[in-house]
Protein backbone atom coordinates (compact mmCIF):
# COMPACT_ATOMS: atom_id res chain seq x y z
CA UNK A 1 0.00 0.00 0.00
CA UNK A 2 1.64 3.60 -0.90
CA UNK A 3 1.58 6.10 1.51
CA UNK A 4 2.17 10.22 1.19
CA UNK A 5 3.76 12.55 3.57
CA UNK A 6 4.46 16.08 2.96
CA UNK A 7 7.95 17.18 4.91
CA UNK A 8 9.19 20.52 5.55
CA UNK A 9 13.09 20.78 4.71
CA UNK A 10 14.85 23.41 6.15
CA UNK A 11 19.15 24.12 4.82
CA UNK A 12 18.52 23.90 0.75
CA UNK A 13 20.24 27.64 -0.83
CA UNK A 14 19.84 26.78 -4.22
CA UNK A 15 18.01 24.20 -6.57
CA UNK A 16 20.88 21.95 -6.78
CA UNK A 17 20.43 21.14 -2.79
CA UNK A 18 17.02 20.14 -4.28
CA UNK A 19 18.34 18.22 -6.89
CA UNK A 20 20.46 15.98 -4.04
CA UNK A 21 17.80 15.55 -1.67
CA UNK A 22 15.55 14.37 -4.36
CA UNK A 23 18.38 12.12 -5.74
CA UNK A 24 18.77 10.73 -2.50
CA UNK A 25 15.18 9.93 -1.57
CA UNK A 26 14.73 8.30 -4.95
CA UNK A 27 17.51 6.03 -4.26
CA UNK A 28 15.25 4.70 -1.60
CA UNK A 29 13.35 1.08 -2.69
CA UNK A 30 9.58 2.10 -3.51
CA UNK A 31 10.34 5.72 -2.69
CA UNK A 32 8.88 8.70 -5.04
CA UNK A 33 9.71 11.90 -3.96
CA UNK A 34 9.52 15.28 -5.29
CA UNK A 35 11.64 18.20 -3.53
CA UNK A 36 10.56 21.95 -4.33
CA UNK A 37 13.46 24.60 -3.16
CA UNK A 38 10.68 27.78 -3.72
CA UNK A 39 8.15 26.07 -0.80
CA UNK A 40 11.09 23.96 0.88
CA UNK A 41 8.85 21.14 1.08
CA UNK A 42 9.23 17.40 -0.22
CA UNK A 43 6.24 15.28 -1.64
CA UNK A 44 7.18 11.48 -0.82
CA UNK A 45 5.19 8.54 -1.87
CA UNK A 46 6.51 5.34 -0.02
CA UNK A 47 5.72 1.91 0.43
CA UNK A 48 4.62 0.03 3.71
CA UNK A 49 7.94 -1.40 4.06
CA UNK A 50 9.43 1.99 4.54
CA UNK A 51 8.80 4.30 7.84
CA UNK A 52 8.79 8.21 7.59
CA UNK A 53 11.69 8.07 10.24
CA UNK A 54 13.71 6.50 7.19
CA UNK A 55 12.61 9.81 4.85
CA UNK A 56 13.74 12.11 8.01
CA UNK A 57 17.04 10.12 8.74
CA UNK A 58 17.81 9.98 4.75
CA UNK A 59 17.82 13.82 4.71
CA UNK A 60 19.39 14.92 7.33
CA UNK A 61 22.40 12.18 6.36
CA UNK A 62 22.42 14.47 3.26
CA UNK A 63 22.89 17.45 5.45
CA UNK A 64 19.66 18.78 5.44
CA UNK A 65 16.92 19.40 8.66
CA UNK A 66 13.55 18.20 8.18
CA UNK A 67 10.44 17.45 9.93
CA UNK A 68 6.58 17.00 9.60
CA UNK A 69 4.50 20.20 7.59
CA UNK A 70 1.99 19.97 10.87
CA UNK A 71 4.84 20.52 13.11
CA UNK A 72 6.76 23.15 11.11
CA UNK A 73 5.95 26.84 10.42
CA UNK A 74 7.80 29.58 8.47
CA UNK A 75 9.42 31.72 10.74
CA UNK A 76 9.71 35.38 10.43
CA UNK A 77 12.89 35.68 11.95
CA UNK A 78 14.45 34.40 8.47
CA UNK A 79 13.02 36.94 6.61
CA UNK A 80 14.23 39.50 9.46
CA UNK A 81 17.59 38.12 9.24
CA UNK A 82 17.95 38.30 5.52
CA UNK A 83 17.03 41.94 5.53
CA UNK A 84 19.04 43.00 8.72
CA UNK A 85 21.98 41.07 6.62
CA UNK A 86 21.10 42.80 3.25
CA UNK A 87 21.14 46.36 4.38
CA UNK A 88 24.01 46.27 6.88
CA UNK A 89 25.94 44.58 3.82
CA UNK A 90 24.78 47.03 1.60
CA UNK A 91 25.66 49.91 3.25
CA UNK A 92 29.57 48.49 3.67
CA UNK A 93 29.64 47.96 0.18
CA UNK A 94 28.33 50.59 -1.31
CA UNK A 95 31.16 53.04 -0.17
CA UNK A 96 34.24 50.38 -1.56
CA UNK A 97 32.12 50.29 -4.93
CA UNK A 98 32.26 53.55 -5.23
CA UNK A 99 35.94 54.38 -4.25
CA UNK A 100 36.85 51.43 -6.68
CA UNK A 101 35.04 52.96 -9.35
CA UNK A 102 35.07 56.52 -8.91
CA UNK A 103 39.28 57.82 -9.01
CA UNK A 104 38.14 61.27 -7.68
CA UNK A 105 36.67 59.43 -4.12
CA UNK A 106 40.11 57.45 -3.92
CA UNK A 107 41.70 59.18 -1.06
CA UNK A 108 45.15 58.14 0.52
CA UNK A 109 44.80 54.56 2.23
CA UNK A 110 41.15 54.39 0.68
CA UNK A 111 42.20 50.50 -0.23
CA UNK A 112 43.24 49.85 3.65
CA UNK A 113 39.31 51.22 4.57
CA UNK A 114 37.95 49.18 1.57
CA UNK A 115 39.96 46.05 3.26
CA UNK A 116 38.29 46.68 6.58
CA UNK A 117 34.56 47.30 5.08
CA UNK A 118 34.84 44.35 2.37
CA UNK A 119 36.20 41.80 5.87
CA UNK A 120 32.85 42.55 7.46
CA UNK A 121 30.69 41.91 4.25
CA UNK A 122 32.49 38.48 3.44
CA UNK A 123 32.61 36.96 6.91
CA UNK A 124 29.35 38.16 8.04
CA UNK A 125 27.40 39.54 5.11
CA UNK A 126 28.21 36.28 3.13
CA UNK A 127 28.41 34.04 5.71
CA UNK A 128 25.44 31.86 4.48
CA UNK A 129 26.82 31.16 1.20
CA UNK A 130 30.25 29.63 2.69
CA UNK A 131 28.22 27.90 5.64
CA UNK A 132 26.09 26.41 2.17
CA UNK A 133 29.50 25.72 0.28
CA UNK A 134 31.57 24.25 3.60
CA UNK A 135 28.20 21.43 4.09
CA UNK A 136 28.01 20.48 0.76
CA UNK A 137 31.77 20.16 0.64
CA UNK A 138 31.88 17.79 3.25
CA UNK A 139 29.29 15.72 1.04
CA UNK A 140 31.59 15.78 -1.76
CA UNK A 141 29.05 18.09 -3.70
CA UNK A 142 28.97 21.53 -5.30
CA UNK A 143 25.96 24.09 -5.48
CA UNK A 144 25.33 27.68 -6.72
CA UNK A 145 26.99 28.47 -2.80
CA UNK A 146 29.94 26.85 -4.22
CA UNK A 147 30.29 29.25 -6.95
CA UNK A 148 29.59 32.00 -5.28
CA UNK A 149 32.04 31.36 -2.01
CA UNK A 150 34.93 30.31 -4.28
CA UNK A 151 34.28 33.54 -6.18
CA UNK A 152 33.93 35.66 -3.23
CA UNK A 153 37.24 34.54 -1.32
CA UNK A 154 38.97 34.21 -4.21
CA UNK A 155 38.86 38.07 -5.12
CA UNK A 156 39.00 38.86 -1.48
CA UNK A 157 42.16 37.13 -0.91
CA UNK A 158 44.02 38.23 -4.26
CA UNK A 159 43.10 41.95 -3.42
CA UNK A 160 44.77 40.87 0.45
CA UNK A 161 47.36 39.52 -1.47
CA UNK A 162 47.85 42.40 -3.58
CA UNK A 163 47.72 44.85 -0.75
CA UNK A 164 50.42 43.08 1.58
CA UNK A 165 52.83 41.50 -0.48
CA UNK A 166 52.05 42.76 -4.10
CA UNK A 167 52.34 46.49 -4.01
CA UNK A 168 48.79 47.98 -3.64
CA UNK A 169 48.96 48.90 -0.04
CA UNK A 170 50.98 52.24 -0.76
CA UNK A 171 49.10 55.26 0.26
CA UNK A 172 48.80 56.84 -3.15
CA UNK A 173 47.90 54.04 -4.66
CA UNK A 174 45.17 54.34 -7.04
CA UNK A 175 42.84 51.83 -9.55
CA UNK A 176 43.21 51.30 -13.09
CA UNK A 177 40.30 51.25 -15.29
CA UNK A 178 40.57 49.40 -18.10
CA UNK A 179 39.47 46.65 -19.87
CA UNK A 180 41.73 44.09 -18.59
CA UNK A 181 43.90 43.49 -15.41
CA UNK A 182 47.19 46.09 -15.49
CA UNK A 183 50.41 43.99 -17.75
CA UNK A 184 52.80 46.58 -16.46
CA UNK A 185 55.24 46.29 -13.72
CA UNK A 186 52.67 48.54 -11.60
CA UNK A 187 51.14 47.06 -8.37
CA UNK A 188 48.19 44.64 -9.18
CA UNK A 189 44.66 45.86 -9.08
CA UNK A 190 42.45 44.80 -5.95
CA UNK A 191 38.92 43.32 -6.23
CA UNK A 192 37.48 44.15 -2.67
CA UNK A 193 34.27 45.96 -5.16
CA UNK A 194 33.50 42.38 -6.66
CA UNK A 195 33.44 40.70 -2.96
CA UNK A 196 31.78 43.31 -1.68
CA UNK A 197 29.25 43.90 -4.20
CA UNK A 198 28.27 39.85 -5.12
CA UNK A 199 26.66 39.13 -1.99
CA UNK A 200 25.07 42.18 -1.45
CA UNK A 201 23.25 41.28 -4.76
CA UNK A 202 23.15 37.65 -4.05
CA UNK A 203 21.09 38.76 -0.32
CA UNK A 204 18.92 40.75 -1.79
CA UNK A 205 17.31 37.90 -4.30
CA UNK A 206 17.59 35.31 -0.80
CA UNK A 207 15.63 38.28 0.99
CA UNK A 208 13.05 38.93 -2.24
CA UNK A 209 12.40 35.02 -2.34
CA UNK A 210 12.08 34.82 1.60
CA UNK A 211 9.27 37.20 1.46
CA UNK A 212 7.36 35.65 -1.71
CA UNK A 213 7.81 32.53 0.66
CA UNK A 214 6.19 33.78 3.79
CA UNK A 215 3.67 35.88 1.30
CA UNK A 216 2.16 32.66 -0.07
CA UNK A 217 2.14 30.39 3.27
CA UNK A 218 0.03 33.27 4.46
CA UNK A 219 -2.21 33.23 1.54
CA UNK A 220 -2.70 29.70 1.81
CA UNK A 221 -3.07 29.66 5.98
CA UNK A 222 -5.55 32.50 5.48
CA UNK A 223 -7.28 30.35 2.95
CA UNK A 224 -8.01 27.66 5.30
CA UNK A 225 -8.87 30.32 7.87
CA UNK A 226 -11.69 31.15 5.98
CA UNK A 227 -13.48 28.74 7.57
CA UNK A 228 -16.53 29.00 10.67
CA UNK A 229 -14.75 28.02 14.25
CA UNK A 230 -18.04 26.49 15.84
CA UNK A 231 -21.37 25.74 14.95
CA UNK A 232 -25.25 26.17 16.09
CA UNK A 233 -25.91 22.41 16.37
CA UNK A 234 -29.60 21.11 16.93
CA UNK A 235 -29.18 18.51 19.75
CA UNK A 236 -32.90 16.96 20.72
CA UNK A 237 -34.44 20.56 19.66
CA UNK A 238 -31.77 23.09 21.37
CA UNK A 239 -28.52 24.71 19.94
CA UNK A 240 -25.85 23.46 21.27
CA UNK A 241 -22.38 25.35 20.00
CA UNK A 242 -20.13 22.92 18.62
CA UNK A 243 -16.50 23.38 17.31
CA UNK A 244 -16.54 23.05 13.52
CA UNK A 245 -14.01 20.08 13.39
CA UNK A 246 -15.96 17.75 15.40
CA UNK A 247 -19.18 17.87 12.88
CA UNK A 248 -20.21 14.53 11.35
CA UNK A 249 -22.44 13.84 8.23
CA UNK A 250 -26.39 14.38 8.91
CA UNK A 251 -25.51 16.94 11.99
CA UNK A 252 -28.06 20.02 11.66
CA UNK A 253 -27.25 22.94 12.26
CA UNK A 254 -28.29 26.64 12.21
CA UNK A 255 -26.83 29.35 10.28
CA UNK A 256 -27.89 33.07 11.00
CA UNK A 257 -27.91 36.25 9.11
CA UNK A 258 -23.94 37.25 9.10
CA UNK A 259 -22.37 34.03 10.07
CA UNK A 260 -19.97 31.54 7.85
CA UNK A 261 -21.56 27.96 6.86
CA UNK A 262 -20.04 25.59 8.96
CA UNK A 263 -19.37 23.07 6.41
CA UNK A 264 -20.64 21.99 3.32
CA UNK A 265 -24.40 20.56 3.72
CA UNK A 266 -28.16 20.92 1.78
CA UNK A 267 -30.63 23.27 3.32
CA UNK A 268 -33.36 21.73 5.31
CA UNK A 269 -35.16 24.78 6.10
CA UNK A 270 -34.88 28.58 5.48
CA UNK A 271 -34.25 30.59 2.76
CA UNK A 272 -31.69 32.99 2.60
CA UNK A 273 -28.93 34.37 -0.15
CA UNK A 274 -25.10 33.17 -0.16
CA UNK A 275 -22.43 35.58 -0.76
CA UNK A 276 -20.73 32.82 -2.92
CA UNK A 277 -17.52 35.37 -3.33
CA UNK A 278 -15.11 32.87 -1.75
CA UNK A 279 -15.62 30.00 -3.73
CA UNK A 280 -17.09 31.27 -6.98
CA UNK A 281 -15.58 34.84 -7.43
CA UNK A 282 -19.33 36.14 -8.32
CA UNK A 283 -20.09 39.05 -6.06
CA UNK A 284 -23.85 38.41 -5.94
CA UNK A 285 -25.34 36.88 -3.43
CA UNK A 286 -27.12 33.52 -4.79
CA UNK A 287 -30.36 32.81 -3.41
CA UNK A 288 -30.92 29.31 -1.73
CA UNK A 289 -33.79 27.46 -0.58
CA UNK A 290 -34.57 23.84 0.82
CA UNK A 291 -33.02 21.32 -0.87
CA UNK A 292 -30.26 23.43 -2.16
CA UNK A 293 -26.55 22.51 -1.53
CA UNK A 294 -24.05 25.40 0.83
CA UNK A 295 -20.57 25.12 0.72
CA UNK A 296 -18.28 25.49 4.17
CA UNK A 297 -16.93 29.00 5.05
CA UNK A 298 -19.22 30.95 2.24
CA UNK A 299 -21.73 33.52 4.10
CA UNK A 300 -25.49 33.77 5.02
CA UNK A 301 -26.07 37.58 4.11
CA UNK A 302 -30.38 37.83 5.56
CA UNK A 303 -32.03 35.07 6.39
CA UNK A 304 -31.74 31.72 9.02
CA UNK A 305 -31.00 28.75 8.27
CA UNK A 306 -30.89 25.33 8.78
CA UNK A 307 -28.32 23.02 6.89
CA UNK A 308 -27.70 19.30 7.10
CA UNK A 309 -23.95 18.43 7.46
CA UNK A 310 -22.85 16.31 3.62
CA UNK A 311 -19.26 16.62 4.00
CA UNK A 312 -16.99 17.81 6.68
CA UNK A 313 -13.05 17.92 7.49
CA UNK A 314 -11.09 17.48 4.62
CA UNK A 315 -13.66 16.76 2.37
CA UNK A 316 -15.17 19.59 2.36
CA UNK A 317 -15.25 22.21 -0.81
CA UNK A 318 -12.51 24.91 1.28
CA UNK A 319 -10.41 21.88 2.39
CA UNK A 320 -10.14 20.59 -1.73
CA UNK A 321 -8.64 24.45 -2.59
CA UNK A 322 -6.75 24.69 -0.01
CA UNK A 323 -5.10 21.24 -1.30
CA UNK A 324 -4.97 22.08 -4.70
CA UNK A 325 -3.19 24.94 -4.18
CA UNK A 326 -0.66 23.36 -1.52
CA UNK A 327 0.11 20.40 -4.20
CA UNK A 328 0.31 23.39 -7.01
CA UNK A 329 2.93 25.11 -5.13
CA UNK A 330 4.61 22.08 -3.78
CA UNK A 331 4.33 20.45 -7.47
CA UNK A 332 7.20 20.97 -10.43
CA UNK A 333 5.95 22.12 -13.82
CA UNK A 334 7.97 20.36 -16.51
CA UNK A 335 9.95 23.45 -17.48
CA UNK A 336 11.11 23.78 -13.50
CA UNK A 337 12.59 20.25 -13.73
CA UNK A 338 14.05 20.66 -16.55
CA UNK A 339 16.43 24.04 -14.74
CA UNK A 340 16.49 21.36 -12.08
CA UNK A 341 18.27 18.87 -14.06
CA UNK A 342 20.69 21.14 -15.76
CA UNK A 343 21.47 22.98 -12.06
CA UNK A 344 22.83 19.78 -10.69
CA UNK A 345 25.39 19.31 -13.41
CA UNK A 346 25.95 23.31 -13.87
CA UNK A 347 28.30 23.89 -11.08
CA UNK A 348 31.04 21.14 -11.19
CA UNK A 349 30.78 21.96 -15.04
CA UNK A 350 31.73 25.90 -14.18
CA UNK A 351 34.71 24.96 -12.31
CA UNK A 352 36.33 23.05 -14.36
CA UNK A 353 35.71 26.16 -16.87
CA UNK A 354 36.85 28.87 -14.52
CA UNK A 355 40.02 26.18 -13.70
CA UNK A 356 40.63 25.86 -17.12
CA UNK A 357 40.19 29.55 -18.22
CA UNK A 358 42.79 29.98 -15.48
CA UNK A 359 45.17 27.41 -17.26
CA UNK A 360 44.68 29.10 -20.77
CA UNK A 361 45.53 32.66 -19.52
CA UNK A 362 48.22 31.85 -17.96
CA UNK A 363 49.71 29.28 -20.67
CA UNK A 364 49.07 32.29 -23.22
CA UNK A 365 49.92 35.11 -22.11
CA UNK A 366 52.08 34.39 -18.55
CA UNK A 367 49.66 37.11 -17.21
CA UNK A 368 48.45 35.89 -13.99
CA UNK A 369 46.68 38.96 -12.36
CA UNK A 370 45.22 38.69 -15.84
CA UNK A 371 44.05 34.40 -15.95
CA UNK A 372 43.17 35.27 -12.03
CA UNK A 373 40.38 37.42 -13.12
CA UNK A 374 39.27 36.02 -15.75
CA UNK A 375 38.52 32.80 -14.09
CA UNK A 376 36.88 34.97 -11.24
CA UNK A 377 34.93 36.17 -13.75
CA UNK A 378 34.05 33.09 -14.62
CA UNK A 379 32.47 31.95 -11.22
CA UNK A 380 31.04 35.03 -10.00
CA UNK A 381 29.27 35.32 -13.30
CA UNK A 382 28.37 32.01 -13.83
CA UNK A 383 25.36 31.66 -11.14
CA UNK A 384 22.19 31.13 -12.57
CA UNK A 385 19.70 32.30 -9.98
CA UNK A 386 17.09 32.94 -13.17
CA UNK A 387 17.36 29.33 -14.15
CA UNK A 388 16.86 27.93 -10.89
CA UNK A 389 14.40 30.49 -9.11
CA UNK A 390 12.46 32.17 -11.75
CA UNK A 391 9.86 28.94 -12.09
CA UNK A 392 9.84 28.17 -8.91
CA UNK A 393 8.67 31.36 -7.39
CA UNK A 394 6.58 32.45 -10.22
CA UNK A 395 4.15 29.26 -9.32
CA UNK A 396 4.78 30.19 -5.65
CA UNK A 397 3.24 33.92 -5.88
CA UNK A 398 0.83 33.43 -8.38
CA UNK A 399 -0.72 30.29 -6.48
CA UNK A 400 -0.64 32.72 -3.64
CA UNK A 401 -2.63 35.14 -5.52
């Protein structure tokens, strides 16, 4: 017999820690499993032979945290934290971006200040991209983190380099701005702007997709929400208030003028009209009589009534929706596992690129300040955050819609 559980998974920075989880789980005899970065949820189908202890253990052996949906809730504090993160970050960087750029703002010992500025953006600021890179390391796999880290302390510690034992750390020291990387016997140019400036950027999307996130679980909790806390049962003649959730099929009850419909029923007695809005979009009320079917959490606008109990809990009308759009957003559209499948292979494919750009340069032209950049280039660039989130969080926001 196959059985479904719906797991929250808590860790995954990119697709590609998707992508591993998923690979993982699969790997599992009579295991299906579906893992969505944008909702951080995974959709398993198992057999009876396998316990959802296995599912947890199999995870968490892949360096991720997970637990039940029911017992896990998106927490504010992570969107707080990515925007505390973002702004402090940002305003670091934005005065080294603008000293490197700007020759007029480069004051005497501006590149010692940029070193102390761009220190606090990479060890703090980017701290969750290197915590991503270091776990997946030790797992003997690379994600978007993996770019971006290498990237990161790679110009940081060239420009370090540069400054200490390379010739940039004189006071008048100034920038060139060219095309490519100075080829005279000048000091070499420092790169605190580009590991500054990447994670700032890099934040700001984590922060953005945090909030579309939390903007959609909302959407979805306030959908079920929607629904009447108690009910006016008829017990032996008298009301008898009665929390929603413990209704059964053929319980009466009575609806007044103002007050949600329980859950869905037929109306025994009564007439009334049914603002219908919730379920049907149509803002006019739709008149109802005995014999006539309500749905759950839709309200009586004038008149009382009475309403036998046809389906309750999670079959009910607001309980389908709310499903629908849970397995929407947790779902993959084909196009979204298709940027899955070329994410996992993307990253160990860049570095061997950036490596080898950093061969070529060198072998051609003996320039290494020159290959050095160029493979930087090659990593910082190389991310495909479009690829991997765009899908992903366009379902999530416009199922949250």
């Amino acid at each position: 017999m196959t059985q479904s559980v719906e797991l929250a998974v808590s860790g995954m920075t990119c697709t590609t820690c998707a992508s591993r989880i998923e690979r993982k789980l699969n790997k599992i005899p009579g295991v299906s499993a579906s893992v969505n970065y944008a909702t951080e949820s995974a959709h398993i189908d198992f057999g009876a032979d396998v316990e959802v202890a296995d599912l947890l253990r199999t995870i968490e052996q892949t360096g991720y945290a997970a637990s039940l949906v029911a017992d896990s809730a998106l927490d504010d504090a992570e969107v707080a934290s990515l925007r505390i993160r973002f702004w402090v970050s940002f305003a670091l960087a934005l005065p080294v971006v603008l000293m490197a750029m700007v020759p007029a703002l480069q004051f005497p010992a501006w590149q010692w200040v940029s070193l102390g500025l761009t220190t606090i953006v990479v060890a703090w600021g980017a701290w969750p991209f290197h915590r991503a890179a270091a776990l997946n390391a030790r797992h003997g796999a690379a994600t978007m983190d993996t770019l971006v880290s290498v990237g990161v302390l790679a110009a940081y510690l060239w420009s370090v380099w540069a400054l200490v034992f390379g010739g940039a750390g004189a006071l008048d020291y100034t920038m060139s701005h060219g095309l490519f990387a100075r080829s005279h016997g000048g000091p070499p140019d420092v790169y605190f702007e580009v590991a500054a400036a990447v994670p700032v950027f890099l934040l700001a999307g984590r922060w953005f997709e945090a909030r579309a996130k939390r903007r959609s679980t909302q959407a979805l909790r306030a959908l079920a929400g929607l629904a009447a806390p108690d009910a006016a049962v008829l017990v032996d003649g008298a009301e008898v208030r009665t929390p929603a959730a413990s209704l059964r099929v053929g319980d009466r009850f009575v609806v007044r003028p103002g007050e949600r419909i329980a859950t869905d029923g037929v109306v025994e007695s009564g007439e009334s009209a049914i603002d219908t809005s919730l379920i049907t979009g149509e803002p006019i009320p739709l008149e109802v009589r005995p014999g006539d079917a309500v749905t759950g959490a839709t309200v009586n606008v004038d008149g009382t009534l009475v309403v036998t109990a046809t389906r309750v809990g999670a079959d009910t009308q607001l309980a389908h929706m709310a499903r629908l759009v849970a397995e929407a957003q947790a779902g993959k559209a084909p196009v979204q596992r298709l940027a899955d499948r070329v994410a996992s292979v993307f990253v160990p494919v860049v570095l061997v690129i950036a490596l080898l750009t950093l061969g070529v340069w060198i072998l051609a032209t003996g320039d290494v300040e020159a290959a050095f950049t160029a493979a930087v280039a090659v990593l910082i660039i190389a991310c495909p955050c479009a690829l991997g989130l765009a899908t992903p969080t366009a379902l999530l926001v416009g199922t949250g819609r």
